[in-house]
C-alpha atoms as a PDB file:
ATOM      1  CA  UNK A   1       0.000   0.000   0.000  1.00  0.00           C
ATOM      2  CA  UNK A   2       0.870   3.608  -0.353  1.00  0.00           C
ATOM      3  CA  UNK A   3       3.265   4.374   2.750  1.00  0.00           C
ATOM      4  CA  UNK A   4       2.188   6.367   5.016  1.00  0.00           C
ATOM      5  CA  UNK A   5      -1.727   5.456   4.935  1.00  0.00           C
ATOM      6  CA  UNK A   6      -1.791   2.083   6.393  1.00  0.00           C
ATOM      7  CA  UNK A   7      -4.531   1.115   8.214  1.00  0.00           C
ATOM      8  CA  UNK A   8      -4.510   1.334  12.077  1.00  0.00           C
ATOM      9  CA  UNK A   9      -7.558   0.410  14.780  1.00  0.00           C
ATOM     10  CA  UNK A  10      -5.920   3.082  16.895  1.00  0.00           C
ATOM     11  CA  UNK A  11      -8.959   5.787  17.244  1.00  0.00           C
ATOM     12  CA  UNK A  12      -9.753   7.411  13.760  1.00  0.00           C
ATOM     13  CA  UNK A  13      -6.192   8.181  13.599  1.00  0.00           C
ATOM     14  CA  UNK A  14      -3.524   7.306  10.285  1.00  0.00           C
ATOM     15  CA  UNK A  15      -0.118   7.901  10.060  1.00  0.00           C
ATOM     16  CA  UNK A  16       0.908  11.062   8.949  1.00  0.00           C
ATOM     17  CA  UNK A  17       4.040  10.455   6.817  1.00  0.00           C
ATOM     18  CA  UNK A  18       3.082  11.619   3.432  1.00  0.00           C
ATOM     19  CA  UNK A  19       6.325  10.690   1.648  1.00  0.00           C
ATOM     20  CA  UNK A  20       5.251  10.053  -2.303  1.00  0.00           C
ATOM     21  CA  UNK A  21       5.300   6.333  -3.861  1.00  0.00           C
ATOM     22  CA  UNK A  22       4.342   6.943  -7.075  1.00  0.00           C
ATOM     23  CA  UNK A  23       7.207   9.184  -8.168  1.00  0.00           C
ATOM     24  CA  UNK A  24      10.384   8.212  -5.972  1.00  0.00           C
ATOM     25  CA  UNK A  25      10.504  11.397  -4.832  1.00  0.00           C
ATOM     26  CA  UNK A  26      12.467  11.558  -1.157  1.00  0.00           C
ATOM     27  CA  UNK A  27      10.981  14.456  -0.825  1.00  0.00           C
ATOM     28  CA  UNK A  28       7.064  14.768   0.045  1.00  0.00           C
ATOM     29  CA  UNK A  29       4.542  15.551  -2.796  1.00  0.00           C
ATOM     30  CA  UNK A  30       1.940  17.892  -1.705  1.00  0.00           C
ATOM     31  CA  UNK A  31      -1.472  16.362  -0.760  1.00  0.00           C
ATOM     32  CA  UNK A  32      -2.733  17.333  -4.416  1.00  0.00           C
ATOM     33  CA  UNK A  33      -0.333  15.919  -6.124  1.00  0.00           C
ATOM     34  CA  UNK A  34      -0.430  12.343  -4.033  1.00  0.00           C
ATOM     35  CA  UNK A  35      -4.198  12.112  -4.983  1.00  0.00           C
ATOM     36  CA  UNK A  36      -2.954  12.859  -8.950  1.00  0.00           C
ATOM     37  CA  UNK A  37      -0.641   9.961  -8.166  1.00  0.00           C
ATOM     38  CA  UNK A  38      -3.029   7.617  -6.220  1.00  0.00           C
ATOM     39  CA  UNK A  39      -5.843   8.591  -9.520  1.00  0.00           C
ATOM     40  CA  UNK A  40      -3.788   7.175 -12.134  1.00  0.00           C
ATOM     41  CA  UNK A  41      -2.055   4.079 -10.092  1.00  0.00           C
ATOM     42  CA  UNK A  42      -6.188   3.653  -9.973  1.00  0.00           C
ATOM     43  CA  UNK A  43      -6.961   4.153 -13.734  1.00  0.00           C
ATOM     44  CA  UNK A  44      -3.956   1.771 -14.164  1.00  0.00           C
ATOM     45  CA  UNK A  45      -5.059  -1.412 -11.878  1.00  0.00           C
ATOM     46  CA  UNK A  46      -9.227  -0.671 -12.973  1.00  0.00           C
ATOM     47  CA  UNK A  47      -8.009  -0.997 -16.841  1.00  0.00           C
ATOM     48  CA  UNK A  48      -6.822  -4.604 -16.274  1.00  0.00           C
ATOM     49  CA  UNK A  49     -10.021  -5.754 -14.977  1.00  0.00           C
ATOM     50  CA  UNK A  50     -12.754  -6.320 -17.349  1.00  0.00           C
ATOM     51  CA  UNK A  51     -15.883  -7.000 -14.985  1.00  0.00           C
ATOM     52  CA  UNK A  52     -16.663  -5.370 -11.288  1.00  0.00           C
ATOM     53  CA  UNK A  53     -19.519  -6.474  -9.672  1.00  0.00           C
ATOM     54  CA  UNK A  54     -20.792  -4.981  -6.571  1.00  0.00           C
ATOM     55  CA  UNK A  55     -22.967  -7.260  -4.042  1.00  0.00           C
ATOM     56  CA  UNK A  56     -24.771  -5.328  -1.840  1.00  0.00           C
ATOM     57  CA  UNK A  57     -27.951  -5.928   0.089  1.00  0.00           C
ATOM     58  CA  UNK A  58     -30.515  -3.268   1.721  1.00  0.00           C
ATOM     59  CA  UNK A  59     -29.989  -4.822   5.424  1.00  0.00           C
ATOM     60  CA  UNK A  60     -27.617  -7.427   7.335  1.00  0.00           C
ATOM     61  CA  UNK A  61     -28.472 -11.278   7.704  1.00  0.00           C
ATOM     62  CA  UNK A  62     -29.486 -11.863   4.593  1.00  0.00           C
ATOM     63  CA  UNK A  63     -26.776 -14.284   2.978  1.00  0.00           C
ATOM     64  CA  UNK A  64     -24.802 -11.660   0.657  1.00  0.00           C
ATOM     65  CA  UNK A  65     -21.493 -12.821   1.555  1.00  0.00           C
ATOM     66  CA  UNK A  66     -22.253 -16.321   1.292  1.00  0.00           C
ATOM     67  CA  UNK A  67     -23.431 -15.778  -2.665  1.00  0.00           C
ATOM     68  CA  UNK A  68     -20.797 -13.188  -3.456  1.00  0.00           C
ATOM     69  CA  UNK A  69     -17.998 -15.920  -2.504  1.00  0.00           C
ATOM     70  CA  UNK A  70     -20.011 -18.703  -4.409  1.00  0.00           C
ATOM     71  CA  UNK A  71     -20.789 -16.755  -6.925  1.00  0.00           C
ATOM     72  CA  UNK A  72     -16.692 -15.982  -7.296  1.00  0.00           C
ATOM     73  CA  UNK A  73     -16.264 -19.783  -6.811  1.00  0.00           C
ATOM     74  CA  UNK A  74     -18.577 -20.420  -9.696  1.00  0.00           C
ATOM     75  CA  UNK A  75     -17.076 -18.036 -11.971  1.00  0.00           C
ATOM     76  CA  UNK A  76     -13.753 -19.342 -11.223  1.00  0.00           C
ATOM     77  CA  UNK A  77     -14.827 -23.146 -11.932  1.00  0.00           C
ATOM     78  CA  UNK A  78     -15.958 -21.624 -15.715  1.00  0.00           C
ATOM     79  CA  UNK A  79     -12.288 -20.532 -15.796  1.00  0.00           C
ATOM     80  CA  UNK A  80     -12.247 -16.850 -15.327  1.00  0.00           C
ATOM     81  CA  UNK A  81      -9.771 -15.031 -13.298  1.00  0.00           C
ATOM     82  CA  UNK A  82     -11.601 -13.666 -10.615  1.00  0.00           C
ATOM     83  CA  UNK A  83     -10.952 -11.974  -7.446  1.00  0.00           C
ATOM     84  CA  UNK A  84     -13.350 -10.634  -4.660  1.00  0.00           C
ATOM     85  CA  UNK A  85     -12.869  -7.471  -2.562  1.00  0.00           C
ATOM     86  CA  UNK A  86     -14.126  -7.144   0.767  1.00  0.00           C
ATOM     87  CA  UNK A  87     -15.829  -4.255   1.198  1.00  0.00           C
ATOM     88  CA  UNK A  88     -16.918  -4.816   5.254  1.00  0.00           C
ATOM     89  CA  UNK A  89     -14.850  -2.781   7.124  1.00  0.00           C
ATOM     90  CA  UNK A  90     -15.931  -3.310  10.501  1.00  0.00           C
ATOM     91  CA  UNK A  91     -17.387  -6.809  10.199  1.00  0.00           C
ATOM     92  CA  UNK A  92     -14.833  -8.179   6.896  1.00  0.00           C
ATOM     93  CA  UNK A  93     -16.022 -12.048   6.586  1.00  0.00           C
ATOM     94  CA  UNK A  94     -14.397 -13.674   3.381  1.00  0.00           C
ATOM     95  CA  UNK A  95     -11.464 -14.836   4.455  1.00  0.00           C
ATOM     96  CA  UNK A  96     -13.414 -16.925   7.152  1.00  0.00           C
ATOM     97  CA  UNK A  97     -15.304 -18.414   3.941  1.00  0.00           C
ATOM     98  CA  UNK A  98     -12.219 -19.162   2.742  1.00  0.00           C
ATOM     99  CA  UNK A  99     -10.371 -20.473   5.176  1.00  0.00           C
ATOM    100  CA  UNK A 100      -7.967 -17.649   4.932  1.00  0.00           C
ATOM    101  CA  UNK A 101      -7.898 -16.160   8.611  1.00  0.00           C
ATOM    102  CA  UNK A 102      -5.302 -15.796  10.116  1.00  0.00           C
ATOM    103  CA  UNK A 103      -2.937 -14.675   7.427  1.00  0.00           C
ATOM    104  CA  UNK A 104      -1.591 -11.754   6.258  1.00  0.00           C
ATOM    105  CA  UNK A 105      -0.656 -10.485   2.764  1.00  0.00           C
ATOM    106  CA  UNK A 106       2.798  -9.812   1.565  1.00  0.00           C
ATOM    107  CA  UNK A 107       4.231  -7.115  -0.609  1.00  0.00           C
ATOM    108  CA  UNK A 108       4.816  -7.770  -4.140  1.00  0.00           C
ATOM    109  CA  UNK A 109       7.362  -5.895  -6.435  1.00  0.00           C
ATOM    110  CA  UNK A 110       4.487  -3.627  -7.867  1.00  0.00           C
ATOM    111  CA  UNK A 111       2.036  -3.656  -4.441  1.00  0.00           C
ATOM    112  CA  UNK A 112       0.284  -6.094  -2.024  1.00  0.00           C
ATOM    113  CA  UNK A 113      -0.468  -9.149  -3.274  1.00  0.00           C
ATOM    114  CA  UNK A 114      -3.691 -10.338  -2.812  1.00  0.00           C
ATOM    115  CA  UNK A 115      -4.534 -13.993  -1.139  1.00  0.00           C
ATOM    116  CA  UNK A 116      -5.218 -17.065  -3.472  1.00  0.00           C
ATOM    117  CA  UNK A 117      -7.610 -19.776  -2.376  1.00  0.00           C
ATOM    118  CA  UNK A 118      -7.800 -22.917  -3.228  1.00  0.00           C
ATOM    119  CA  UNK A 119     -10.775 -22.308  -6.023  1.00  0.00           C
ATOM    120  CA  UNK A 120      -8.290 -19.916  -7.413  1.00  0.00           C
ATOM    121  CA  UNK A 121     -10.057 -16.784  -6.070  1.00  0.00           C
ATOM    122  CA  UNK A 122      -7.725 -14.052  -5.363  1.00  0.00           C
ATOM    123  CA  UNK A 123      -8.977 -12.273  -2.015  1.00  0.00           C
ATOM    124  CA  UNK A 124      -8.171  -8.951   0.140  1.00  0.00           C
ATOM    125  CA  UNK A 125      -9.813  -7.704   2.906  1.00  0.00           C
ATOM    126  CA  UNK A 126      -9.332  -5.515   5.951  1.00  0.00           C
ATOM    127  CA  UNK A 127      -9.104  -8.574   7.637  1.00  0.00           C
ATOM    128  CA  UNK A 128      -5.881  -9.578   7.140  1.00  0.00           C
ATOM    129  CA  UNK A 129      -4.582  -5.891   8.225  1.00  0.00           C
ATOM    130  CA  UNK A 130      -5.843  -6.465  11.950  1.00  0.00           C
ATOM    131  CA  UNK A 131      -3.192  -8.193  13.851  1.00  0.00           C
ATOM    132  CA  UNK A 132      -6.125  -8.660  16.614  1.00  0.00           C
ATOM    133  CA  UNK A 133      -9.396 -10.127  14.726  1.00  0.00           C
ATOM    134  CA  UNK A 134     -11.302  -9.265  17.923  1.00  0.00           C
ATOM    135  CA  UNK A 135     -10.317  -5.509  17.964  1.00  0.00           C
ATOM    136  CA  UNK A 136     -12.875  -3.293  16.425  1.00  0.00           C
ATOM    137  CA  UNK A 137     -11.853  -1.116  13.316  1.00  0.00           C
ATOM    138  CA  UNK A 138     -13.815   2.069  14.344  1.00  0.00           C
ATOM    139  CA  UNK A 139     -13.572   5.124  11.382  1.00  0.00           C
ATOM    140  CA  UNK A 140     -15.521   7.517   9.923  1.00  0.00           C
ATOM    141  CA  UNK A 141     -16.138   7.767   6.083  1.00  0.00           C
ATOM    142  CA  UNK A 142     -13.123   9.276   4.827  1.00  0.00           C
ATOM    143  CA  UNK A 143     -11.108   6.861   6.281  1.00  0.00           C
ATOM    144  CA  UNK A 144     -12.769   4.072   4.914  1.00  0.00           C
ATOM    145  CA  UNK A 145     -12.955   6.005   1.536  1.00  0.00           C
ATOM    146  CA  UNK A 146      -8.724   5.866   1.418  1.00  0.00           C
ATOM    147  CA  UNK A 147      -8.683   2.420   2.256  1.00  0.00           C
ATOM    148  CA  UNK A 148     -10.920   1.353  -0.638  1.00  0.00           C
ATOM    149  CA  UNK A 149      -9.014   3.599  -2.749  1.00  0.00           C
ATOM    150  CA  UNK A 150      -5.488   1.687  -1.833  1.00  0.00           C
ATOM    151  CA  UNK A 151      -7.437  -1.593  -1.964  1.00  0.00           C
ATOM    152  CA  UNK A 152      -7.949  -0.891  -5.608  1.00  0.00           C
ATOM    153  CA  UNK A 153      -5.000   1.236  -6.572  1.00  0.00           C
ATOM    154  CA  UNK A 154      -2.096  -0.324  -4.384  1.00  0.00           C
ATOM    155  CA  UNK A 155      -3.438  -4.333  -4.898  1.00  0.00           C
ATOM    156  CA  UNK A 156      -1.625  -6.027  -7.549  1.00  0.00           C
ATOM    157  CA  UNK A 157      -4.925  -7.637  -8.357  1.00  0.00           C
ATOM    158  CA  UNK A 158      -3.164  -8.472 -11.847  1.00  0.00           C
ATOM    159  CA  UNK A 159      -5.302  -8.606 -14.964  1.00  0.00           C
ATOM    160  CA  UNK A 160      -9.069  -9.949 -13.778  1.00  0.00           C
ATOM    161  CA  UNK A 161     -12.007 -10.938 -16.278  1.00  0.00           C
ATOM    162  CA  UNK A 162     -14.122 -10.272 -12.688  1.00  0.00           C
ATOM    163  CA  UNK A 163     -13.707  -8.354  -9.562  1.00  0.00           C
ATOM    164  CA  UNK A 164     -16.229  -8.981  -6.752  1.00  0.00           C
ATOM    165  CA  UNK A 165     -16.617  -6.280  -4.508  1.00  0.00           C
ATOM    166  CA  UNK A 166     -18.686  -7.663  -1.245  1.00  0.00           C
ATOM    167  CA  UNK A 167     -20.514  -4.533   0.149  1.00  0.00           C
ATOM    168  CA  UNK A 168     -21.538  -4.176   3.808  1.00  0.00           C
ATOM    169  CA  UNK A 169     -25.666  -4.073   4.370  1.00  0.00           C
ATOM    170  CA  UNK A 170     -27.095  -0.529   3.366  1.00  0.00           C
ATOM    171  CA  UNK A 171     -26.422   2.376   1.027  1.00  0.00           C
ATOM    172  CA  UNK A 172     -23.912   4.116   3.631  1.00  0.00           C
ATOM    173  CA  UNK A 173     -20.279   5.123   3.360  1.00  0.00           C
ATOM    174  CA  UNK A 174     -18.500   2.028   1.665  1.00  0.00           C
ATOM    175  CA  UNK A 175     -21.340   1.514  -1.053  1.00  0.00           C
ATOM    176  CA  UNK A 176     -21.154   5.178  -1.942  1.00  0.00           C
ATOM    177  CA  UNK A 177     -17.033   4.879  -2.313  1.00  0.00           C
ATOM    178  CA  UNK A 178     -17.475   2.059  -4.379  1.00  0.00           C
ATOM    179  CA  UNK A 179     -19.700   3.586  -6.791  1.00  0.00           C
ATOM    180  CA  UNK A 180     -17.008   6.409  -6.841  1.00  0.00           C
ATOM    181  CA  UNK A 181     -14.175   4.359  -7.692  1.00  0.00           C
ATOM    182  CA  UNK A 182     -14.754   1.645  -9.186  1.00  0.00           C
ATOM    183  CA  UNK A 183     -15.483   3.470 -13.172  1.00  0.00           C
ATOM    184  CA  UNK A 184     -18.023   2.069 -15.198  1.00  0.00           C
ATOM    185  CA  UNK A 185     -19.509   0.215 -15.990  1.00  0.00           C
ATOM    186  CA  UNK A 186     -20.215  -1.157 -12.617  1.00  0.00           C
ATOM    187  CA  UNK A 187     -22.620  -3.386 -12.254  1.00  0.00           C
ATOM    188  CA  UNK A 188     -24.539  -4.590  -8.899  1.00  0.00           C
ATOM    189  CA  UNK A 189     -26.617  -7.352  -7.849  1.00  0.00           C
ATOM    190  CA  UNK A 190     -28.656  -6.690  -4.629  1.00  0.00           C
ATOM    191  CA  UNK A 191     -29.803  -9.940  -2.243  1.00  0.00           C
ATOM    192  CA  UNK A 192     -32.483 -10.729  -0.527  1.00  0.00           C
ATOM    193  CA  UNK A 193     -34.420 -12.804   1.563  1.00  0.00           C
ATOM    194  CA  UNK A 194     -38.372 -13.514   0.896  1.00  0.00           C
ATOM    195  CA  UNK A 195     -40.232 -11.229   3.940  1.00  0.00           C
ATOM    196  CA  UNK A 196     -41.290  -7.803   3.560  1.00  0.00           C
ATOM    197  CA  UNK A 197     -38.669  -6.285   6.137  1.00  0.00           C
ATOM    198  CA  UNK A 198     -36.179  -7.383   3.901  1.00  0.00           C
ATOM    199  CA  UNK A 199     -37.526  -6.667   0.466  1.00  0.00           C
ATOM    200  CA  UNK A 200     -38.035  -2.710   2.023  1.00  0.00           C
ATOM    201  CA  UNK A 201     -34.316  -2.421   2.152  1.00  0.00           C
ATOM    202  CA  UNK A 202     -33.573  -4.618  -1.472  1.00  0.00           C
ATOM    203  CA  UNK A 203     -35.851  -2.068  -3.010  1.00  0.00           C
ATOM    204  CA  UNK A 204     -33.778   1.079  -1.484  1.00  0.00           C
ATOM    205  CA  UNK A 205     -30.686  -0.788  -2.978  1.00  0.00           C
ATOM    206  CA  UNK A 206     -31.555  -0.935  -6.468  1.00  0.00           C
ATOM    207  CA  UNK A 207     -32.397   2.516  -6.306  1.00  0.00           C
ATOM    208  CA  UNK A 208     -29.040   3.797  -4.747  1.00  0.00           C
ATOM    209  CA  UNK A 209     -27.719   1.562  -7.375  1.00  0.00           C
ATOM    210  CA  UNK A 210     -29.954   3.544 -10.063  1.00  0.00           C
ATOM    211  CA  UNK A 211     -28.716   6.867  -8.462  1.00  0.00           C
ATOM    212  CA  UNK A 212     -25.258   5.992  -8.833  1.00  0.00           C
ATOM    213  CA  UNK A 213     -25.987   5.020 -12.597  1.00  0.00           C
ATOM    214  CA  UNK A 214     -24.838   1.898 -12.187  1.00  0.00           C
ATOM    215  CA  UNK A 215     -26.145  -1.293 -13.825  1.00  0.00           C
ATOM    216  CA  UNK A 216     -28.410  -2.928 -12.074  1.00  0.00           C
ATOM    217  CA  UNK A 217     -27.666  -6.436 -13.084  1.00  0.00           C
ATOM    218  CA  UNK A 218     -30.915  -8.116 -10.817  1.00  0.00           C
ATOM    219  CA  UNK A 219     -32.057  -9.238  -7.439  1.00  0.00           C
ATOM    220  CA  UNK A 220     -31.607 -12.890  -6.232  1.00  0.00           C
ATOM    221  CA  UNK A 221     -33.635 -14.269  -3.836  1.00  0.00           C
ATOM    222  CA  UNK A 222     -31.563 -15.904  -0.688  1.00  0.00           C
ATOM    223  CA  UNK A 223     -33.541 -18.507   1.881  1.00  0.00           C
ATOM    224  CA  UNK A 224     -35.888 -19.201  -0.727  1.00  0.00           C
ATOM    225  CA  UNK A 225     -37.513 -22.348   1.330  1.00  0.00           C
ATOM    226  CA  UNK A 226     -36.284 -25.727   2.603  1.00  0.00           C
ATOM    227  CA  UNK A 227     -36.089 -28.916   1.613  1.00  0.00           C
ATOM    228  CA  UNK A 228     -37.342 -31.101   4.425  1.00  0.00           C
ATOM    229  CA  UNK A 229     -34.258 -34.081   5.351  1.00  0.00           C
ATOM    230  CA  UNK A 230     -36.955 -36.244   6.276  1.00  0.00           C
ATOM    231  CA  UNK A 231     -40.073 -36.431   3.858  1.00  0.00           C
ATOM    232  CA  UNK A 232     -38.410 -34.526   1.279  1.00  0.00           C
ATOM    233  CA  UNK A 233     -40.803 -31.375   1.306  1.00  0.00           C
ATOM    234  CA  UNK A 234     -40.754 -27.692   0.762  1.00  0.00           C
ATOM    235  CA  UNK A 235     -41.146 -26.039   4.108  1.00  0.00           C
ATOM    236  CA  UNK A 236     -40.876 -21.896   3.145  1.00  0.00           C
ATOM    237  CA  UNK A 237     -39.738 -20.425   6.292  1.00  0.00           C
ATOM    238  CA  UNK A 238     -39.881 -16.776   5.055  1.00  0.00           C
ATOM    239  CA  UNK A 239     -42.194 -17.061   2.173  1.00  0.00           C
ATOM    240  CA  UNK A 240     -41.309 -17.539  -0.871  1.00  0.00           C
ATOM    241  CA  UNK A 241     -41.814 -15.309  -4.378  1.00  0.00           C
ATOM    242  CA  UNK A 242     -41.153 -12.158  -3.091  1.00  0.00           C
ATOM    243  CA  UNK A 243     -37.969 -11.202  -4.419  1.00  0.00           C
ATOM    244  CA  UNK A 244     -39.191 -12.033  -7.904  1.00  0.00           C
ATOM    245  CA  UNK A 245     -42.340  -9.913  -7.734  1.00  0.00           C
ATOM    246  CA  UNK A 246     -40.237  -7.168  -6.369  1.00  0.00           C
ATOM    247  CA  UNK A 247     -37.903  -7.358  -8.892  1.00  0.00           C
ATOM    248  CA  UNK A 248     -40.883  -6.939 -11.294  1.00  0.00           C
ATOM    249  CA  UNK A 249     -42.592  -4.169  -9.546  1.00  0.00           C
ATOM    250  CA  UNK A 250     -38.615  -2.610 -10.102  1.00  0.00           C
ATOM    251  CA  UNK A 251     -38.179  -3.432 -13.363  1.00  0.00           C
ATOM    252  CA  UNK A 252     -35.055  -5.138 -12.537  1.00  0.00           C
ATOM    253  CA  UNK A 253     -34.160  -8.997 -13.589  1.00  0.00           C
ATOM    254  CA  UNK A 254     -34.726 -11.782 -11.069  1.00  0.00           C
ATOM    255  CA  UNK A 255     -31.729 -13.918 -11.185  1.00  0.00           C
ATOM    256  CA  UNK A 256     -32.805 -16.741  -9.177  1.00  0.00           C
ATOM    257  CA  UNK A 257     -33.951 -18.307  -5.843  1.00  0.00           C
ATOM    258  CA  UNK A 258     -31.299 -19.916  -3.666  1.00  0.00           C
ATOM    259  CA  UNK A 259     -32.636 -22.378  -1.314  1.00  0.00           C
ATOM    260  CA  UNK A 260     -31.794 -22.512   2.372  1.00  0.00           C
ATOM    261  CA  UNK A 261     -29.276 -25.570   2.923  1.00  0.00           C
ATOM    262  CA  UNK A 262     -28.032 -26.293   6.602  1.00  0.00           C
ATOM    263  CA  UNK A 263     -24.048 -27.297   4.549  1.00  0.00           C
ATOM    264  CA  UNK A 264     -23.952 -23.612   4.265  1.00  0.00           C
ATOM    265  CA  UNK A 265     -22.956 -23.293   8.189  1.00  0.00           C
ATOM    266  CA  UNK A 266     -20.957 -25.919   8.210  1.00  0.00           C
ATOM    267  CA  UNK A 267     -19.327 -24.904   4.778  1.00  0.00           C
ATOM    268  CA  UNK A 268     -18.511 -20.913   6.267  1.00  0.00           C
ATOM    269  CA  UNK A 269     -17.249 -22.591   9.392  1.00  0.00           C
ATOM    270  CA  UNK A 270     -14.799 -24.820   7.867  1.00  0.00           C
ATOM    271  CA  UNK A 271     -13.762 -22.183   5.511  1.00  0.00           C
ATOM    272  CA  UNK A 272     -14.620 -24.336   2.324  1.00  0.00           C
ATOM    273  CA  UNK A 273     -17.175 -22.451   0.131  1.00  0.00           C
ATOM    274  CA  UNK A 274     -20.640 -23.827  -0.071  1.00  0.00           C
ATOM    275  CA  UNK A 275     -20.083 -25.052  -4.102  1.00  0.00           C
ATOM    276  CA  UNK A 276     -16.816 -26.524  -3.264  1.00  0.00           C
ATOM    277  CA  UNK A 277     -17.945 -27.988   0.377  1.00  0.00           C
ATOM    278  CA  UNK A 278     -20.901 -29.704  -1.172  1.00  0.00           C
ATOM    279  CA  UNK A 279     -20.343 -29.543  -5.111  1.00  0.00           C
ATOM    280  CA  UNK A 280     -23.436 -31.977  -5.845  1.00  0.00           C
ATOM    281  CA  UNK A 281     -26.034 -30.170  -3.835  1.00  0.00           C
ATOM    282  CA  UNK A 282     -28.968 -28.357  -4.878  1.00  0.00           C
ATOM    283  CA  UNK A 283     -27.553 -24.751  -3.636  1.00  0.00           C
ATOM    284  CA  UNK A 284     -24.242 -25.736  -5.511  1.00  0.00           C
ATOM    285  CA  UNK A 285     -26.033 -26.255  -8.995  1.00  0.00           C
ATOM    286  CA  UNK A 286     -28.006 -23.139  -7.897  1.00  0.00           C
ATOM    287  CA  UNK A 287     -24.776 -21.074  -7.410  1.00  0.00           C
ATOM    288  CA  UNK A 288     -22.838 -22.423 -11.095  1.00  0.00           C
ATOM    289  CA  UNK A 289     -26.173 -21.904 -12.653  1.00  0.00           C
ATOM    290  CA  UNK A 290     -26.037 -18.123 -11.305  1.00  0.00           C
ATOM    291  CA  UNK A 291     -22.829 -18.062 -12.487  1.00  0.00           C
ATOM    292  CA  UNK A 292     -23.619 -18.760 -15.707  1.00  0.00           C
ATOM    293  CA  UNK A 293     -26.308 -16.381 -16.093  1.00  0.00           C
ATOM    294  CA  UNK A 294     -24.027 -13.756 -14.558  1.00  0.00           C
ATOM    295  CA  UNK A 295     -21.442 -14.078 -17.219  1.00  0.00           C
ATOM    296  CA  UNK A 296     -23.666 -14.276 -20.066  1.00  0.00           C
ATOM    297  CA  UNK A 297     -25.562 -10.903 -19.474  1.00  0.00           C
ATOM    298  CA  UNK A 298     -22.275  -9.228 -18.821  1.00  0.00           C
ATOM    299  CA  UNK A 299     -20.427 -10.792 -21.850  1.00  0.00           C
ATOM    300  CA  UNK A 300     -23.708  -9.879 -24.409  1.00  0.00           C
ATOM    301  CA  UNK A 301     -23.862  -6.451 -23.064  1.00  0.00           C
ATOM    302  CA  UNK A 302     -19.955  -6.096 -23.356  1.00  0.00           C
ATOM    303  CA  UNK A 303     -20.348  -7.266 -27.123  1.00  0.00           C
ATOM    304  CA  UNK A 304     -23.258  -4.765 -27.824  1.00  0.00           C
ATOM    305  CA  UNK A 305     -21.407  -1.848 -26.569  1.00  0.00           C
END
């Protein structure tokens, strides 16, 4: 990362050294000239990736980090190159998923080097800046603004045919930096589970996502019913249907229901993603097949541009 702007827990404080890395320079650019710098070491890394997609959902609990790391999984498996951003500050959850806690990135000869996974997912999150997972990470805005903007500009992501950016809950802070720096196009799929409470807050997300003109590639519905282990039923815990008829009310695609699958907690805990933990299942075939769709709207719109 750029020196002089790692991050720290300490407070809503960063280190003040403001000596240049872009240009050599022993001597200290002035602050405008750094962000000149940081802008184009930005422009350089976002030109190399073909496809960002940012998962965001209108409130917390809702599953968005367990589809933005299948879905990764499941582009990876079609052979992409494909790495995934985490975007939660304060509560940063994919390395868990991937069995990456713990560890810590190292610096390459051109920045930090993002993690690689076994499903060949390159990964970088604030988690593996904390030398303390239990201390909280408490900043304001800008703060988390200048991260994001090293996460993108100081990663040596390398050339990517998708980057995965996995949003906190809400249209606060981090989703508004990421439709800031991330270019376009930028596209964004929002989640959601089937009860009203939850489709209030999907609905504000694909209109922040409207606001920020990005695309707004559809709505998947997470927890979309059960499968009973013992009879073999459909049991529909939080309804069912309701992210599709939202997404029509919207005007916005429905990409899909994902059902609720009890491997999923065993799969975050172990730190092998769902598609990879149980590669057979229902939820697994549900994930490749959202995959699938994924890259095929992305890859026809590409072509039509």
């Amino acid at each position: 990362m750029e020196k002089g702007n790692e991050p720290t827990n300490e407070g809503t404080q960063c280190s003040t050294e403001t000596s240049c890395s872009t240009c050599g320079s022993e001597s200290a650019c002035d602050a405008a000239t750094q962000q000149a710098h940081m802008e184009d070491r930005l422009a350089n890394r976002l030109s190399q990736i073909k496809h960002r997609i940012a998962v965001m959902s209108g409130k917390g609990g809702v599953g968005k980090t367990t589809v933005a790391v299948n879905l990764a999984v499941g582009l990876a498996e079609m052979g992409k190159r494909v790495g995934i951003l985490d975007g939660d500050v304060h509560g940063p959850n994919v390395p868990k998923m991937f069995g990456l806690d713990g560890l810590h990135p190292e610096a390459g000869p051109t920045g930090l080097l993002p993690l690689d996974t076994a499903q060949n997912v390159r990964v970088m999150s604030m988690a593996f800046l904390i030398p303390d997972p239990d201390t909280p990470v408490a900043w304001r805005g800008p703060m988390k603004h200048s991260l994001f903007q090293q996460f993108l500009a100081d990663v040596d992501w390398g050339p990517m045919d998708y980057l995965i950016i996995d949003l906190p809950p809400g249209t606060g802070d981090e989703p508004l930096s990421v439709g800031q720096l991330m270019g376009k196009p930028l596209w964004t799929i929002i989640v959601t589970t089937p009860q009203d409470v939850a489709l209030l807050d999907a609905r504000k997300s694909v209109n922040f996502g409207r606001n920020l003109n990005m695309n707004v590639l559809g709505m998947i519905e997470n927890m979309s019913g059960l499968e009973c282990p013992h009879c073999g039923g459909r049991i529909d815990l939080f309804k069912t249907g309701g992210g599709e008829k939202s997404a029509r009310e919207l005007g916005v695609p429905f990409l899909g229901s994902i059902p609720l699958d009890p491997a999923i907690v065993l799969a975050g805990d172990t730190g092998i993603p769902l598609t990879s933990f149980t590669p057979e299942s229902i939820s697994a075939n549900t994930y490749r097949n959202l995959a699938r769709t994924v890259d095929g709207v992305i890859t026809n719109d590409s072509q039509g541009s």
